[in-house]
C-alpha atoms as a PDB file:
ATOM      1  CA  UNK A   1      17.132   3.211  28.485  1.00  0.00           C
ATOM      2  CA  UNK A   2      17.754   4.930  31.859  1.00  0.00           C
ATOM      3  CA  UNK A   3      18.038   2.958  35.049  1.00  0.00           C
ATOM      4  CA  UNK A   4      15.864   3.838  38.571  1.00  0.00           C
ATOM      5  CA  UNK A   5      18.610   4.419  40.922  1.00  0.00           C
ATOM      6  CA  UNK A   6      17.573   4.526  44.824  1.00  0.00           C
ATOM      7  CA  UNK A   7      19.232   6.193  47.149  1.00  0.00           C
ATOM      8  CA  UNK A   8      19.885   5.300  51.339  1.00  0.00           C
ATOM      9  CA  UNK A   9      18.541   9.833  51.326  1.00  0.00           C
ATOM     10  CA  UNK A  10      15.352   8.713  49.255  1.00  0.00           C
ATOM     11  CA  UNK A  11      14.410   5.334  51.319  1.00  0.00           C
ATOM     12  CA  UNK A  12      14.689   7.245  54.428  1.00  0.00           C
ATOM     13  CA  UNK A  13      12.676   9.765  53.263  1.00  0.00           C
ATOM     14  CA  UNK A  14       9.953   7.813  51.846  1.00  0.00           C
ATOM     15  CA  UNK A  15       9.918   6.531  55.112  1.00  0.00           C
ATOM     16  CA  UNK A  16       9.331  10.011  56.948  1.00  0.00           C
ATOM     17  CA  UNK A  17       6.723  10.121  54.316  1.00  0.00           C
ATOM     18  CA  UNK A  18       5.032   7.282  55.112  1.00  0.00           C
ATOM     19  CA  UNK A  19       5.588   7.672  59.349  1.00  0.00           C
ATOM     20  CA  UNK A  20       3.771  11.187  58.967  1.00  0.00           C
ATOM     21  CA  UNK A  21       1.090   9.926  56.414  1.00  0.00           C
ATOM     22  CA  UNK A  22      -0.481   6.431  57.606  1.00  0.00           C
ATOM     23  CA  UNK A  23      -2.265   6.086  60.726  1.00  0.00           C
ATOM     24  CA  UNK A  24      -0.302   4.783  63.459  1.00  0.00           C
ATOM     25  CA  UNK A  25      -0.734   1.198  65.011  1.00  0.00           C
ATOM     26  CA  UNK A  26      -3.695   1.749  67.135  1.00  0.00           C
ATOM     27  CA  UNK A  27      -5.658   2.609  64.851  1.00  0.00           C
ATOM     28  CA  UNK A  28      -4.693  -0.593  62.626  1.00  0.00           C
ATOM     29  CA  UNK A  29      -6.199  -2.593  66.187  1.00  0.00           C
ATOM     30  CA  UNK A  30      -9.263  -0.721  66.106  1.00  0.00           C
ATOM     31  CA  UNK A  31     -10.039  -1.681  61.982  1.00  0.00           C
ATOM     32  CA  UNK A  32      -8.319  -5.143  62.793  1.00  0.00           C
ATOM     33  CA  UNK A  33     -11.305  -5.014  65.826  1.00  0.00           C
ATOM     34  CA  UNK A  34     -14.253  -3.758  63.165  1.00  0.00           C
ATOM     35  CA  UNK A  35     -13.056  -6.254  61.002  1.00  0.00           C
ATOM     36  CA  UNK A  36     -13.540  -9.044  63.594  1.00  0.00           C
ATOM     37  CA  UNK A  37     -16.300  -8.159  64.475  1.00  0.00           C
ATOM     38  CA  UNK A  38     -17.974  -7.640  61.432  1.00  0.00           C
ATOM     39  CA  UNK A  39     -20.593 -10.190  60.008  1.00  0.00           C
ATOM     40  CA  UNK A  40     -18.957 -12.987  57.909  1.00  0.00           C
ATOM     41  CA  UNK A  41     -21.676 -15.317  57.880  1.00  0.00           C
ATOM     42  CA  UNK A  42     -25.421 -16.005  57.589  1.00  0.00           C
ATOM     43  CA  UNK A  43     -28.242 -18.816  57.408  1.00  0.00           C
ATOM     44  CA  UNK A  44     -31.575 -18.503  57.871  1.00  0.00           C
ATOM     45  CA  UNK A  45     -33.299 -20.755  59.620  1.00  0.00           C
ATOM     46  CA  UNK A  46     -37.494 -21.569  58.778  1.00  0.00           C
ATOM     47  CA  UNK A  47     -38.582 -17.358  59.145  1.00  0.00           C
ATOM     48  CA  UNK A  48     -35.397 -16.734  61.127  1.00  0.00           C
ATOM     49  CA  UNK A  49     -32.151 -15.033  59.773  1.00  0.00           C
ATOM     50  CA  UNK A  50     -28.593 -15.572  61.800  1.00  0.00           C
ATOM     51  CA  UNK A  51     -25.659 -13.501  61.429  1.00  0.00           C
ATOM     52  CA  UNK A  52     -22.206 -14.971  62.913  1.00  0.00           C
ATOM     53  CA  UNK A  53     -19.141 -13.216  63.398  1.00  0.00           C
ATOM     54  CA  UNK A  54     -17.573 -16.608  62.195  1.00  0.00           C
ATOM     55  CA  UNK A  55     -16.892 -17.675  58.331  1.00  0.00           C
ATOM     56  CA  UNK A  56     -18.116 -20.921  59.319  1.00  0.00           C
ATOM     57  CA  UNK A  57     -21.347 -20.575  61.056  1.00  0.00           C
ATOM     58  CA  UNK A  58     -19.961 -21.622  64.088  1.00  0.00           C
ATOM     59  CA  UNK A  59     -21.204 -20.058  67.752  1.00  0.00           C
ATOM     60  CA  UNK A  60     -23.609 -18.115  68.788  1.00  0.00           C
ATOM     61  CA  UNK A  61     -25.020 -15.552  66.554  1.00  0.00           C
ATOM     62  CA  UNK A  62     -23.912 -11.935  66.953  1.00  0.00           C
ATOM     63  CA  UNK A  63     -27.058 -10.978  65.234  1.00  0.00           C
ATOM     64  CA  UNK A  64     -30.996 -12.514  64.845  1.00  0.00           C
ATOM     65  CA  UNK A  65     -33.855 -11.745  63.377  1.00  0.00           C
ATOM     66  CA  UNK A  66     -37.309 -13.057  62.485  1.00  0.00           C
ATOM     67  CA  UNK A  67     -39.450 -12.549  59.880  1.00  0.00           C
ATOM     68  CA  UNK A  68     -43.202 -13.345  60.516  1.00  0.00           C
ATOM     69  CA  UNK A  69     -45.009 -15.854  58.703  1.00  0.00           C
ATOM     70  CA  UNK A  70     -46.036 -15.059  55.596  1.00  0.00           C
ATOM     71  CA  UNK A  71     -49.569 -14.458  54.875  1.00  0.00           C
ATOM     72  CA  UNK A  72     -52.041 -14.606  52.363  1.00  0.00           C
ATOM     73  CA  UNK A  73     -54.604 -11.522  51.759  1.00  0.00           C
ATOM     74  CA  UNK A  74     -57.644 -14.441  52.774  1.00  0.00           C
ATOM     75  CA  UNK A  75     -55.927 -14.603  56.141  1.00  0.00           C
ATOM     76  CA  UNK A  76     -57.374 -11.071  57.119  1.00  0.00           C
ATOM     77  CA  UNK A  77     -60.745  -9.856  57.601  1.00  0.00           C
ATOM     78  CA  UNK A  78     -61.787  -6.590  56.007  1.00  0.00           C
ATOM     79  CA  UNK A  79     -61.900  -4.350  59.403  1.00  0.00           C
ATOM     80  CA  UNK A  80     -57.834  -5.152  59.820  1.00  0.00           C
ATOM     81  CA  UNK A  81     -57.249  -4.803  55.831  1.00  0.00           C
ATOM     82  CA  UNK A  82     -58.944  -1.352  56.554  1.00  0.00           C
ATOM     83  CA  UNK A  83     -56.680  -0.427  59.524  1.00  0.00           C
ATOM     84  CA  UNK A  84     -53.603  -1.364  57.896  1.00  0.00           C
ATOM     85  CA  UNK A  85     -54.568   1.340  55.864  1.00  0.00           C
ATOM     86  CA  UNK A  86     -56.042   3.699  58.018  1.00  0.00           C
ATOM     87  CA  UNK A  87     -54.893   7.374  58.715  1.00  0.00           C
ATOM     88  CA  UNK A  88     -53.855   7.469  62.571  1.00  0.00           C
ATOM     89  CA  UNK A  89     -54.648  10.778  63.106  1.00  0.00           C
ATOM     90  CA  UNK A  90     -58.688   9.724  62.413  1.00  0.00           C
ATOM     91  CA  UNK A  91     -61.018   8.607  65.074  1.00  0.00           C
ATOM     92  CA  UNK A  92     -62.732   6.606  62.219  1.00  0.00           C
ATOM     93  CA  UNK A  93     -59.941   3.596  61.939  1.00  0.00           C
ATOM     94  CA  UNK A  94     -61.567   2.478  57.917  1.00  0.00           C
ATOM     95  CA  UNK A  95     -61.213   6.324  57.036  1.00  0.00           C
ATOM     96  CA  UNK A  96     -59.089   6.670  53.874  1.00  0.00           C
ATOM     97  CA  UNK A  97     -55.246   8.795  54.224  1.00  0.00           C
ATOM     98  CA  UNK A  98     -55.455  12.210  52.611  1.00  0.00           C
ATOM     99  CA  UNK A  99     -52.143  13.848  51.189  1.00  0.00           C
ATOM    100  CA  UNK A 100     -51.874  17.528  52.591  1.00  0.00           C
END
């Protein structure tokens, strides 16, 4: 069974390898500043959703959103049923979409 021997020639060429390969330090502070900043958390809160920077839900959120109520199909009337569906380009807002 052979033996690995390493050289002082081949560890200070790996590391000319590895100085002209990797990215240098500033670029390790910008992914260490993505990674920071980057969501790590989330609750959500009745309709509302909260994303935090922090692990711990801690702070204010770095991101919110909220999602309306929901609704039941007996909560609309059948005019805005019909313009939910309507084609925009019609003057006649209950007039069916046609596919070109």
């Amino acid at each position: 069974m052979g033996k690995n021997l390493v050289t002082r020639d081949t560890i200070v060429n790996l590391a000319k390898q590895i100085k002209a390969n990797f990215t240098s330090k500033t670029a390790f502070a910008q992914m260490e500043q993505n990674v920071n900043s980057a969501f790590k958390s989330g609750e959500i809160v009745g309709s509302t959703i909260n994303l935090y920077t922090a692990s711990d839900k801690s702070g204010t959120p770095a991101f919110s959103f909220d999602f309306p109520e929901q609704l039941s199909i007996e909560d609309y009337t059948e005019e805005e049923i019909a313009q939910l569906f309507a084609d925009s380009n019609s003057d006649n807002p209950a007039a069916e979409t046609q596919n070109p």
